[in-house]
PDB file of N, CA and C in Angstrom:
ATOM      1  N   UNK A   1     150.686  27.647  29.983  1.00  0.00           N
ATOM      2  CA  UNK A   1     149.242  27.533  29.965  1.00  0.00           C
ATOM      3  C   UNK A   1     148.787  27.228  28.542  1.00  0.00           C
ATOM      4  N   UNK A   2     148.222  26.326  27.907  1.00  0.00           N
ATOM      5  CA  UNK A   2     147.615  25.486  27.332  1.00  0.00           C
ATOM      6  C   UNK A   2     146.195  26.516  27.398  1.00  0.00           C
ATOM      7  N   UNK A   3     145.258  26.073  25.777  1.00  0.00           N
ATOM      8  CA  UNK A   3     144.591  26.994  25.303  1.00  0.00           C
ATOM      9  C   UNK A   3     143.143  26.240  26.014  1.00  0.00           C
ATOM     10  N   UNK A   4     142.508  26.929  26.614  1.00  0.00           N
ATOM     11  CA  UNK A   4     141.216  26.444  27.259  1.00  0.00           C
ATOM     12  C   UNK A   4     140.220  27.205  26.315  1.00  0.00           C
ATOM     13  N   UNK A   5     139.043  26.300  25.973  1.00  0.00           N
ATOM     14  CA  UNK A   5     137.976  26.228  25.323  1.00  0.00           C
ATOM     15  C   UNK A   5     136.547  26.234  26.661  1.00  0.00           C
ATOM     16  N   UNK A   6     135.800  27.796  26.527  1.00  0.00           N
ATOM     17  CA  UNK A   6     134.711  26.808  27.180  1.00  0.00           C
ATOM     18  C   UNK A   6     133.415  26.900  26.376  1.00  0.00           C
ATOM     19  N   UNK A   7     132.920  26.319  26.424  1.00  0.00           N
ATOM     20  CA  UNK A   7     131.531  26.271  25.992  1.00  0.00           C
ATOM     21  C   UNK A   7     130.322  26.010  26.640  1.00  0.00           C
ATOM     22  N   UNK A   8     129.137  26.632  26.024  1.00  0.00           N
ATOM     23  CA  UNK A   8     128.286  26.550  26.211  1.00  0.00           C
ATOM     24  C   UNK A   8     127.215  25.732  27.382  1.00  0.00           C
ATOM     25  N   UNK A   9     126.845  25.741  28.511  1.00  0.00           N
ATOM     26  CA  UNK A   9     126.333  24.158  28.717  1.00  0.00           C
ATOM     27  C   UNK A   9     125.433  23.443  28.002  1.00  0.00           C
ATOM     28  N   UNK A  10     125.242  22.522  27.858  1.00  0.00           N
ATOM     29  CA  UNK A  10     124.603  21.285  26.710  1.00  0.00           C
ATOM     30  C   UNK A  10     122.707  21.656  27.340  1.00  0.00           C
ATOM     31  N   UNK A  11     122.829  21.368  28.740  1.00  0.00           N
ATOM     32  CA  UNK A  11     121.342  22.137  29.047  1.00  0.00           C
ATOM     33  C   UNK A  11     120.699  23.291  28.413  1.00  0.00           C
ATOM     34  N   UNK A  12     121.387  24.247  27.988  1.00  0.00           N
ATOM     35  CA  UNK A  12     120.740  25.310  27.187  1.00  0.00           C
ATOM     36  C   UNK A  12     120.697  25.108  25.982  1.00  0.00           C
ATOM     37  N   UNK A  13     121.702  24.419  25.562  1.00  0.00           N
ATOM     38  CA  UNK A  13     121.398  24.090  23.611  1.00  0.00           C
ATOM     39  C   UNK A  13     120.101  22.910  23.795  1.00  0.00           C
ATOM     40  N   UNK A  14     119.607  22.429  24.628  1.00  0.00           N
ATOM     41  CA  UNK A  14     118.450  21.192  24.571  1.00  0.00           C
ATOM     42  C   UNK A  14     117.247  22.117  25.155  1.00  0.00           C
ATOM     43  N   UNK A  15     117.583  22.864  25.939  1.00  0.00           N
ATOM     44  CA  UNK A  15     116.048  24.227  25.952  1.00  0.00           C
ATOM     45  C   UNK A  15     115.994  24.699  25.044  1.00  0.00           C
ATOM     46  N   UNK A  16     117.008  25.280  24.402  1.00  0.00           N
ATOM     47  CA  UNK A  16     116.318  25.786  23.370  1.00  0.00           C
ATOM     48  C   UNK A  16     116.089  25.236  22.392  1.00  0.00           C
ATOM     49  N   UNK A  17     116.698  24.075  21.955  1.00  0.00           N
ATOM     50  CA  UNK A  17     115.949  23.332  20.791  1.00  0.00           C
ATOM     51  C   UNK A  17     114.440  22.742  21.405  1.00  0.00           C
ATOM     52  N   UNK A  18     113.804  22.478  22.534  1.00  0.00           N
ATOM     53  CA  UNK A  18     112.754  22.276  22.493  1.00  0.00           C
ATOM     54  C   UNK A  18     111.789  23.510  22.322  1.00  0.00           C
ATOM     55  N   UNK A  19     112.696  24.730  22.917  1.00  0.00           N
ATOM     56  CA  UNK A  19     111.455  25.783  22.486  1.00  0.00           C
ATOM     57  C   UNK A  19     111.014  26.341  21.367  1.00  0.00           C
ATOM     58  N   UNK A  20     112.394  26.134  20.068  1.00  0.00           N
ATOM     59  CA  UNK A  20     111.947  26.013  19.023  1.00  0.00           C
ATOM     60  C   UNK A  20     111.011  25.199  18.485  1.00  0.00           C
ATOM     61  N   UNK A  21     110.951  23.708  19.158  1.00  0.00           N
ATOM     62  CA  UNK A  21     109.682  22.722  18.176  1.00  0.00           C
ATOM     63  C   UNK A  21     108.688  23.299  19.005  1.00  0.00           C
ATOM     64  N   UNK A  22     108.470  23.867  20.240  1.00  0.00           N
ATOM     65  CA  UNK A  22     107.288  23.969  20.311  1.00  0.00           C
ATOM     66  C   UNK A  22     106.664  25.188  19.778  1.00  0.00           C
ATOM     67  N   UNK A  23     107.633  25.981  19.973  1.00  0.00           N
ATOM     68  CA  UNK A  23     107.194  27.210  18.864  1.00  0.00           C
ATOM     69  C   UNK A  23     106.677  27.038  17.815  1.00  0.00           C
ATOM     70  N   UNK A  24     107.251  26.150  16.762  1.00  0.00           N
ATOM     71  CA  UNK A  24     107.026  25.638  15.543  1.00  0.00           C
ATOM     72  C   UNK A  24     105.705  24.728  15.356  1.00  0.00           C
ATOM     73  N   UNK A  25     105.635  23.744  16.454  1.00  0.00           N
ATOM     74  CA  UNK A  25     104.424  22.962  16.634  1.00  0.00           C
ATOM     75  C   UNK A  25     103.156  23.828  16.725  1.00  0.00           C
ATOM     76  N   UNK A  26     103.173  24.941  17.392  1.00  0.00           N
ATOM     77  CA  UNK A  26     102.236  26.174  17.977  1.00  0.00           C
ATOM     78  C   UNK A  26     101.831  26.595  16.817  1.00  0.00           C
ATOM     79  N   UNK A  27     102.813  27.241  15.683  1.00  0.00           N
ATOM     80  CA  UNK A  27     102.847  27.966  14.356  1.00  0.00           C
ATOM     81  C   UNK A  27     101.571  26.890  13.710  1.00  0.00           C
ATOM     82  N   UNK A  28     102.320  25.818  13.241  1.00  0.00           N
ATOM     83  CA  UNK A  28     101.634  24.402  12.636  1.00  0.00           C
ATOM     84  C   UNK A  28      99.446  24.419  12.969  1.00  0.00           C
ATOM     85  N   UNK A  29      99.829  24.465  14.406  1.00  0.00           N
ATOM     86  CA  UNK A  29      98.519  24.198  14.674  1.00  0.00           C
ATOM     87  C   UNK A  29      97.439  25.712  14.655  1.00  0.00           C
ATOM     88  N   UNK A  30      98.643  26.788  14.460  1.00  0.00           N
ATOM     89  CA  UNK A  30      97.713  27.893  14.070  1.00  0.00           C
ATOM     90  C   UNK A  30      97.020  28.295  12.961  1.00  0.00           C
ATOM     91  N   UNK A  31      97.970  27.343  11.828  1.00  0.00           N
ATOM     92  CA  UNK A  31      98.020  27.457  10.461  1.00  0.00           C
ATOM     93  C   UNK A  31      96.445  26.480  10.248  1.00  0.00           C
ATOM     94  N   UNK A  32      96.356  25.472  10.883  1.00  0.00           N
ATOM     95  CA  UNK A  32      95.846  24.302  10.381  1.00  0.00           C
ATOM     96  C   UNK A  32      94.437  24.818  10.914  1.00  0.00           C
ATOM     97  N   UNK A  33      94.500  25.022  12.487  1.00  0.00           N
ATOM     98  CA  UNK A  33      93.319  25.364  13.133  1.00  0.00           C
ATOM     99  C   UNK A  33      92.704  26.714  13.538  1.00  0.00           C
ATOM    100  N   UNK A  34      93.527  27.324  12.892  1.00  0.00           N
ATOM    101  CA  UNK A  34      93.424  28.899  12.906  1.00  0.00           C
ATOM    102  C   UNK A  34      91.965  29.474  12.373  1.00  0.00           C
ATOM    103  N   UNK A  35      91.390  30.283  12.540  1.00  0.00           N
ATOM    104  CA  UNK A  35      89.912  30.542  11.916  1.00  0.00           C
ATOM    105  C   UNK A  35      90.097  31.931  11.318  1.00  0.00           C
ATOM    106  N   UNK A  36      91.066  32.902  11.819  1.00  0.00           N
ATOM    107  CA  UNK A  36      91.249  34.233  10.428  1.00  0.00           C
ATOM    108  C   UNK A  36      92.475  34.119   9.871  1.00  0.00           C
ATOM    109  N   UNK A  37      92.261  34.746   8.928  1.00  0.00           N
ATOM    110  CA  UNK A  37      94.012  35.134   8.118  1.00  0.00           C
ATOM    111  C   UNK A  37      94.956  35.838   9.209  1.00  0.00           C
ATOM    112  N   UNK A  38      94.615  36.100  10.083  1.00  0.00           N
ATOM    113  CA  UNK A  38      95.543  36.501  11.271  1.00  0.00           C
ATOM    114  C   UNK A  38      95.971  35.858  11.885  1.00  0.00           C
ATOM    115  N   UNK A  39      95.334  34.903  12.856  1.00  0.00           N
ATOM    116  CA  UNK A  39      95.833  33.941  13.010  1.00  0.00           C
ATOM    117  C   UNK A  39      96.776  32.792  12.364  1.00  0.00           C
ATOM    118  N   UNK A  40      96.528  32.828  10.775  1.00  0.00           N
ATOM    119  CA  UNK A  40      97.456  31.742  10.369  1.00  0.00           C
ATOM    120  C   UNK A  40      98.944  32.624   9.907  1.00  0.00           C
ATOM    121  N   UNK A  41      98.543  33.941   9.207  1.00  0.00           N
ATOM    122  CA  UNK A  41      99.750  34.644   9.656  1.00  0.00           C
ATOM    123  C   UNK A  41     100.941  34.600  10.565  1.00  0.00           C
ATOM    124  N   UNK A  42     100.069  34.912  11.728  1.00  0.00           N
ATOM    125  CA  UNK A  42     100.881  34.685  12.969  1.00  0.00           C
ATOM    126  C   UNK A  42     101.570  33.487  12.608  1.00  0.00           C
ATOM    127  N   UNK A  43     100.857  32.121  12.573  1.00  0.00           N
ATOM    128  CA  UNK A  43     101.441  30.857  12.814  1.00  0.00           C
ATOM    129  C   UNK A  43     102.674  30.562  11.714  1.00  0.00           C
ATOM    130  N   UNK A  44     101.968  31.655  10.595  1.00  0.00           N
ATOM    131  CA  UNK A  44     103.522  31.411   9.519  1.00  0.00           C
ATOM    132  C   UNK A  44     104.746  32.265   9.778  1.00  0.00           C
ATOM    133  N   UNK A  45     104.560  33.316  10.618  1.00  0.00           N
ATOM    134  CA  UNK A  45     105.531  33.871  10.985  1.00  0.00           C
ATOM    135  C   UNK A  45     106.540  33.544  12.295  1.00  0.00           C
ATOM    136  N   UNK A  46     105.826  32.617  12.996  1.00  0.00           N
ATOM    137  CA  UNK A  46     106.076  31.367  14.075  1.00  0.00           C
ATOM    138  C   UNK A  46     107.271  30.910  13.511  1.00  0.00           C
ATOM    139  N   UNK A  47     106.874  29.948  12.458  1.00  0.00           N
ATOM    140  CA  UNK A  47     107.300  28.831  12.077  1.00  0.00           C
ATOM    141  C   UNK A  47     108.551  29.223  11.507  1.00  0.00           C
ATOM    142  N   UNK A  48     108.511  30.654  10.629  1.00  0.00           N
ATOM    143  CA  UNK A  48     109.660  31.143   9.778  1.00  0.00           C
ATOM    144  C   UNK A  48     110.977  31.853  10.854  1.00  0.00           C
ATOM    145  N   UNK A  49     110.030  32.340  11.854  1.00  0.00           N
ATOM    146  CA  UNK A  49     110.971  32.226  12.848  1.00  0.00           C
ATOM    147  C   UNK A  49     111.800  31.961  13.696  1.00  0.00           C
ATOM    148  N   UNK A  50     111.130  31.312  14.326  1.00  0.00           N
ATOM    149  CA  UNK A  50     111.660  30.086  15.018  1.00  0.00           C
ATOM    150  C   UNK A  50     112.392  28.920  14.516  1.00  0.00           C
ATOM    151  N   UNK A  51     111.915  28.504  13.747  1.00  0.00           N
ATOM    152  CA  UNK A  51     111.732  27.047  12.489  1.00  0.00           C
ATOM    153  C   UNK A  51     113.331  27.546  11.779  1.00  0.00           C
ATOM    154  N   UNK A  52     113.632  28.285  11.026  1.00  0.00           N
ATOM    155  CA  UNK A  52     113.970  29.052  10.294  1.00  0.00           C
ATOM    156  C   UNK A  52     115.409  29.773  10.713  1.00  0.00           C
ATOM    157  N   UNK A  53     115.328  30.836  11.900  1.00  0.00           N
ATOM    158  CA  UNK A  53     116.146  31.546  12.233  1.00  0.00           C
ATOM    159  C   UNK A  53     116.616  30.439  13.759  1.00  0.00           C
ATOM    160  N   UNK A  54     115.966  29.988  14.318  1.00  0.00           N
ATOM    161  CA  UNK A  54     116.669  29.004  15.247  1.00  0.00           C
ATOM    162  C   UNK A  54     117.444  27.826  15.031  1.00  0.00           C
ATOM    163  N   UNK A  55     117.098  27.373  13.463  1.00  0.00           N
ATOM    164  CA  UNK A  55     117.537  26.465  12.836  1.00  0.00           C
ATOM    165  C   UNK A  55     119.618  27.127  12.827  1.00  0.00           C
ATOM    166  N   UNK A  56     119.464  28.340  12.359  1.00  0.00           N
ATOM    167  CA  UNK A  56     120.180  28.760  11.727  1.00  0.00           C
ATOM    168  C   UNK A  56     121.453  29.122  12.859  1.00  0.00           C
ATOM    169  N   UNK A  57     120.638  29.294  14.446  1.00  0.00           N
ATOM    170  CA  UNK A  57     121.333  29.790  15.080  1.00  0.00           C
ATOM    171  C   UNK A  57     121.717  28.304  15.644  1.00  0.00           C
ATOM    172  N   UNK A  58     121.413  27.398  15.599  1.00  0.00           N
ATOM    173  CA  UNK A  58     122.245  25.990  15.906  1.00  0.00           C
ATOM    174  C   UNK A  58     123.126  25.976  14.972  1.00  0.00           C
ATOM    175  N   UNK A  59     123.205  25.691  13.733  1.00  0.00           N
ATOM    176  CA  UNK A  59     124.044  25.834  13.102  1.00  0.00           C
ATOM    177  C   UNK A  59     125.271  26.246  13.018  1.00  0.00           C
ATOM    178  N   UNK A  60     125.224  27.880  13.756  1.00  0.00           N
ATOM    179  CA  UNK A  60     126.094  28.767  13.751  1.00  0.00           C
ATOM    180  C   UNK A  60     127.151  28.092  15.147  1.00  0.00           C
ATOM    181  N   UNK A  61     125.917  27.509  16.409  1.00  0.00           N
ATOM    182  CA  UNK A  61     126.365  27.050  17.493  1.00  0.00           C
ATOM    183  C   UNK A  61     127.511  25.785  17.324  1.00  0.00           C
ATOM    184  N   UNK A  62     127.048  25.288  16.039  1.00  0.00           N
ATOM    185  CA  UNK A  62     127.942  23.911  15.744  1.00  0.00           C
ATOM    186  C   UNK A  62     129.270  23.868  15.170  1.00  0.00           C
ATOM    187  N   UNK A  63     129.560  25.378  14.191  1.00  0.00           N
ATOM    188  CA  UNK A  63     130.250  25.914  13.721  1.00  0.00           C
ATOM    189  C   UNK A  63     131.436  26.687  14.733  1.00  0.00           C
ATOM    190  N   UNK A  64     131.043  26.598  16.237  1.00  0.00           N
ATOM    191  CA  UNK A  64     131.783  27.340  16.849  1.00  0.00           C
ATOM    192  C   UNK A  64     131.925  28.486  17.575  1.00  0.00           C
ATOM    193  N   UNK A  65     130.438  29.135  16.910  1.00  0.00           N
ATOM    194  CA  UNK A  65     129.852  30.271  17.418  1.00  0.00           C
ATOM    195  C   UNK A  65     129.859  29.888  18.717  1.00  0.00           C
ATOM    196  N   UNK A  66     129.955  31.366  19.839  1.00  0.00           N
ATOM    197  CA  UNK A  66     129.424  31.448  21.195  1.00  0.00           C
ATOM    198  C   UNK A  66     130.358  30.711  22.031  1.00  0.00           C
ATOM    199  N   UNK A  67     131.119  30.461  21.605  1.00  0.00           N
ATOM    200  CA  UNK A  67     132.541  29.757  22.221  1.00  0.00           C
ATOM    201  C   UNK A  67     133.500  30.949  22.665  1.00  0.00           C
ATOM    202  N   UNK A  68     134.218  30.549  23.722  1.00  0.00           N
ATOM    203  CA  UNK A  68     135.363  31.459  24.598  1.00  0.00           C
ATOM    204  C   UNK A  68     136.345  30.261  24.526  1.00  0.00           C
ATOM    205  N   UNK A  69     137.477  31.256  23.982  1.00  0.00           N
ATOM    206  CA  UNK A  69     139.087  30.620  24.029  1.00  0.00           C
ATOM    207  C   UNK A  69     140.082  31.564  24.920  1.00  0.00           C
ATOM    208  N   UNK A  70     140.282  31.229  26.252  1.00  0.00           N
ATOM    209  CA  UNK A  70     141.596  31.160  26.512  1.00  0.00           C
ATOM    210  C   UNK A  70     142.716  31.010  26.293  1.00  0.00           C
ATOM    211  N   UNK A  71     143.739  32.250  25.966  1.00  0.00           N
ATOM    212  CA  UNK A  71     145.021  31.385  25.439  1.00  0.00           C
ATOM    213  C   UNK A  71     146.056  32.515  26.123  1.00  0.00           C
ATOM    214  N   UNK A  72     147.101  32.061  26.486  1.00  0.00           N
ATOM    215  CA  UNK A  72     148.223  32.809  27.202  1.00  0.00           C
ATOM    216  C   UNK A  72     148.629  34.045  26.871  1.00  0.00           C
ATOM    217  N   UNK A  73     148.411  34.109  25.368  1.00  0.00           N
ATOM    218  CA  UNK A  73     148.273  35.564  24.578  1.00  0.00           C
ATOM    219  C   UNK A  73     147.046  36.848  24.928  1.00  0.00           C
ATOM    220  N   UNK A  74     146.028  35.802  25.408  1.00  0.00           N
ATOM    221  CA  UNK A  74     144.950  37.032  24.706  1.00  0.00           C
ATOM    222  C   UNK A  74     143.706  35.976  24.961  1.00  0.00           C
ATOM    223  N   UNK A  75     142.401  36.541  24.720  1.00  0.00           N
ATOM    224  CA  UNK A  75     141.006  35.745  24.767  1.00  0.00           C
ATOM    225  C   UNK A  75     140.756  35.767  22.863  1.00  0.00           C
ATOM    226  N   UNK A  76     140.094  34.534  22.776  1.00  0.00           N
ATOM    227  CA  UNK A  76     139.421  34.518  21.400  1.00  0.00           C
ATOM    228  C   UNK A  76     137.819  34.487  21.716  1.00  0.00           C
ATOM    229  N   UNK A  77     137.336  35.197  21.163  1.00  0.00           N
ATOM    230  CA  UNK A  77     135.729  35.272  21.185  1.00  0.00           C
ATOM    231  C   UNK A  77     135.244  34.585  20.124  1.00  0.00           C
ATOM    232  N   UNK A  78     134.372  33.750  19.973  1.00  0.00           N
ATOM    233  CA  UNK A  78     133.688  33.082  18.811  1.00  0.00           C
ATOM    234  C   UNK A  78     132.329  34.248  18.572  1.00  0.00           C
ATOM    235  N   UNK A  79     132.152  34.843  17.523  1.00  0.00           N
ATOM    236  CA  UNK A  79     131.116  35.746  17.090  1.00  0.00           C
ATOM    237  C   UNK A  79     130.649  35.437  16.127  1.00  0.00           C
ATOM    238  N   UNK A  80     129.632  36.116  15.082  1.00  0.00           N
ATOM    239  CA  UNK A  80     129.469  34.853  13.593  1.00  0.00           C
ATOM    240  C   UNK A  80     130.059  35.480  13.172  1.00  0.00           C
ATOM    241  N   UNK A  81     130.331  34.928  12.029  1.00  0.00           N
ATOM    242  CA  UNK A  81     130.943  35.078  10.765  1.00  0.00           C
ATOM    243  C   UNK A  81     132.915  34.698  11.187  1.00  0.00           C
ATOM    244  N   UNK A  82     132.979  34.658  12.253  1.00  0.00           N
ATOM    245  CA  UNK A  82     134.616  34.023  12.600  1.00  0.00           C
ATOM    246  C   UNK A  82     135.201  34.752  14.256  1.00  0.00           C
ATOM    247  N   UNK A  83     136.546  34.002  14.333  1.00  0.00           N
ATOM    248  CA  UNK A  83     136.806  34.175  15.945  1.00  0.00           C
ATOM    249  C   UNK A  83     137.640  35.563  15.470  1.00  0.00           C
ATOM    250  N   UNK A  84     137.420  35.890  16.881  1.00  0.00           N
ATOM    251  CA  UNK A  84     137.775  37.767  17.241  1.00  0.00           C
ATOM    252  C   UNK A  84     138.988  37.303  18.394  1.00  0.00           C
ATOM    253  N   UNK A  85     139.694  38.047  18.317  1.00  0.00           N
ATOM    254  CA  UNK A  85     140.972  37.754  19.321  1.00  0.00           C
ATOM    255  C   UNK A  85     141.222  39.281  20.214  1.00  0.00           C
ATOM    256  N   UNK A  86     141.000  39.299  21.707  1.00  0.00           N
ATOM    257  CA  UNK A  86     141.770  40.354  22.037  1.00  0.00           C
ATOM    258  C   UNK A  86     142.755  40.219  23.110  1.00  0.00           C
ATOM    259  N   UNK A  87     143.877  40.844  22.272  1.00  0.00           N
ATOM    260  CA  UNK A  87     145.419  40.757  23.021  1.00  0.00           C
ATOM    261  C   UNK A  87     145.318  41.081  24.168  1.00  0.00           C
ATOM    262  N   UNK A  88     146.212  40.729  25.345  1.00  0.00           N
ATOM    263  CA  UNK A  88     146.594  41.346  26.588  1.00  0.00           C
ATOM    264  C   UNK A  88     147.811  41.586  26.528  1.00  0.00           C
ATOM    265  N   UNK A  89     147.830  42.749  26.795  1.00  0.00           N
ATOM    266  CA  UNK A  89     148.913  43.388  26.554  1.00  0.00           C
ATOM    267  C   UNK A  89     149.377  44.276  27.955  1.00  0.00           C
ATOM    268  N   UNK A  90     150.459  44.850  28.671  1.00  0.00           N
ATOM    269  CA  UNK A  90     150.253  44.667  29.879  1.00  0.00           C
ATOM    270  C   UNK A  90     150.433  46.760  29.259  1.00  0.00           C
ATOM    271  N   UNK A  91     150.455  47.366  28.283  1.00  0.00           N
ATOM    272  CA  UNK A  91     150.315  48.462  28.002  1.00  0.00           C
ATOM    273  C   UNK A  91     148.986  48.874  27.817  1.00  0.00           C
ATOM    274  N   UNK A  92     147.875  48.278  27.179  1.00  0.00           N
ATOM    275  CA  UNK A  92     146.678  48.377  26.089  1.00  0.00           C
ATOM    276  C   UNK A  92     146.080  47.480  25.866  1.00  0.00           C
ATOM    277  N   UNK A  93     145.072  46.964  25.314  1.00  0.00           N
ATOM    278  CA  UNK A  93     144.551  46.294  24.739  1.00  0.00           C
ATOM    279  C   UNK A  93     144.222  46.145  23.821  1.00  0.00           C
ATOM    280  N   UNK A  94     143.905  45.074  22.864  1.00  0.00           N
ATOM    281  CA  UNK A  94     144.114  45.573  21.500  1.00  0.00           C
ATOM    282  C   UNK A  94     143.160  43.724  20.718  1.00  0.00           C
ATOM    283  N   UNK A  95     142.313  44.745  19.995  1.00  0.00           N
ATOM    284  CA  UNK A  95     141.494  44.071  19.571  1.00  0.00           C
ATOM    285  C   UNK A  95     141.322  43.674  17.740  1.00  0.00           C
ATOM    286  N   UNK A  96     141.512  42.425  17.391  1.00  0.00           N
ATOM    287  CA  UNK A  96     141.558  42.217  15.809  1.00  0.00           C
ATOM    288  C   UNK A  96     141.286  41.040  15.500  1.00  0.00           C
ATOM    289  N   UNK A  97     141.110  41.425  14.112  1.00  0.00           N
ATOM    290  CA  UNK A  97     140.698  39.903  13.492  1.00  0.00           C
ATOM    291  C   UNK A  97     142.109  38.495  13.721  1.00  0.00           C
ATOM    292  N   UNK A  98     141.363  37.445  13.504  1.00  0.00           N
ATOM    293  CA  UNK A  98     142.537  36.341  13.523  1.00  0.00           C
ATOM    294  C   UNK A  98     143.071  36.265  12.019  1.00  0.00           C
ATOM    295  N   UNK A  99     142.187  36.793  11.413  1.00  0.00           N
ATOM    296  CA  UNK A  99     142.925  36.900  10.070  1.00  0.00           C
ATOM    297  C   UNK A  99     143.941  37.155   9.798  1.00  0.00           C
ATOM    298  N   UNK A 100     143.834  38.568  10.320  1.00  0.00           N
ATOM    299  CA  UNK A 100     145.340  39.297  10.226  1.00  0.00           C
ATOM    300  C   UNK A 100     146.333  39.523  10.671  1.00  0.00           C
ATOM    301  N   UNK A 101     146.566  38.210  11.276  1.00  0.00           N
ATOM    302  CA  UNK A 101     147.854  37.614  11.851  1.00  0.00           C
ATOM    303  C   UNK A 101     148.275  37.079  10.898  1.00  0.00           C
TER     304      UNK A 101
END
C-alpha cells in the first residue's frame, strides 16, 4: 500500500475565500459609510480579521496544512506548524513528531 494523500475539497477552499472578500468588502463599506466610531471599528476589526487571519489560514492551507496521509505505517496529520504522525501499532498507539524519526 502506497501513501494516500487526501485533501480538502476545492469547493470549500472557494467558500471560504469568497466569505472572506465579502467579509472584508462589508468591513470596507463600514469604514467608509459608517456614521459612529463604532461602526467603523467594527469594520476595522472585519477587515483585520477576516482580511488578515483568513489570509493567513490559506496560506497555511497551501503549505499543507489540513491534509491526511495514509501510509502503511501509521496516519500523518497535517496540523500547523508541521505533520504529526500516529503509529499503528497492533500493541498501542503511539503518537510523535516526524521529526524525530
Amino acid at each position: 500500500m502506497e501513501r494516500i494523500e487526501i485533501h480538502p475539497p476545492t469547493w470549500k477552499i472557494v467558500l471560504m475565500i469568497a466569505g472572506m472578500i465579502a467579509f472584508v468588502v462589508a468591513g470596507i463599506f463600514m469604514i467608509i459609510y459608517g456614521g459612529s466610531v463604532y461602526e467603523k471599528a467594527i469594520g476595522v476589526i472585519g477587515i483585520v480579521f477576516f482580511g488578515g487571519f483568513g489570509g493567513y489560514a490559506l496560506y497555511s492551507r497551501s503549505r499543507g496544512q489540513g491534509k491526511l496521509a495514509i501510509l502503511p505505517t501509521g496516519v500523518e496529520i497535517g496540523i500547523p506548524g508541521r505533520w504529526r504522525r500516529v503509529a499503528l501499532d497492533a500493541t498501542e498507539y503511539v503518537f510523535g513528531d516526524i521529526r524525530d524519526k
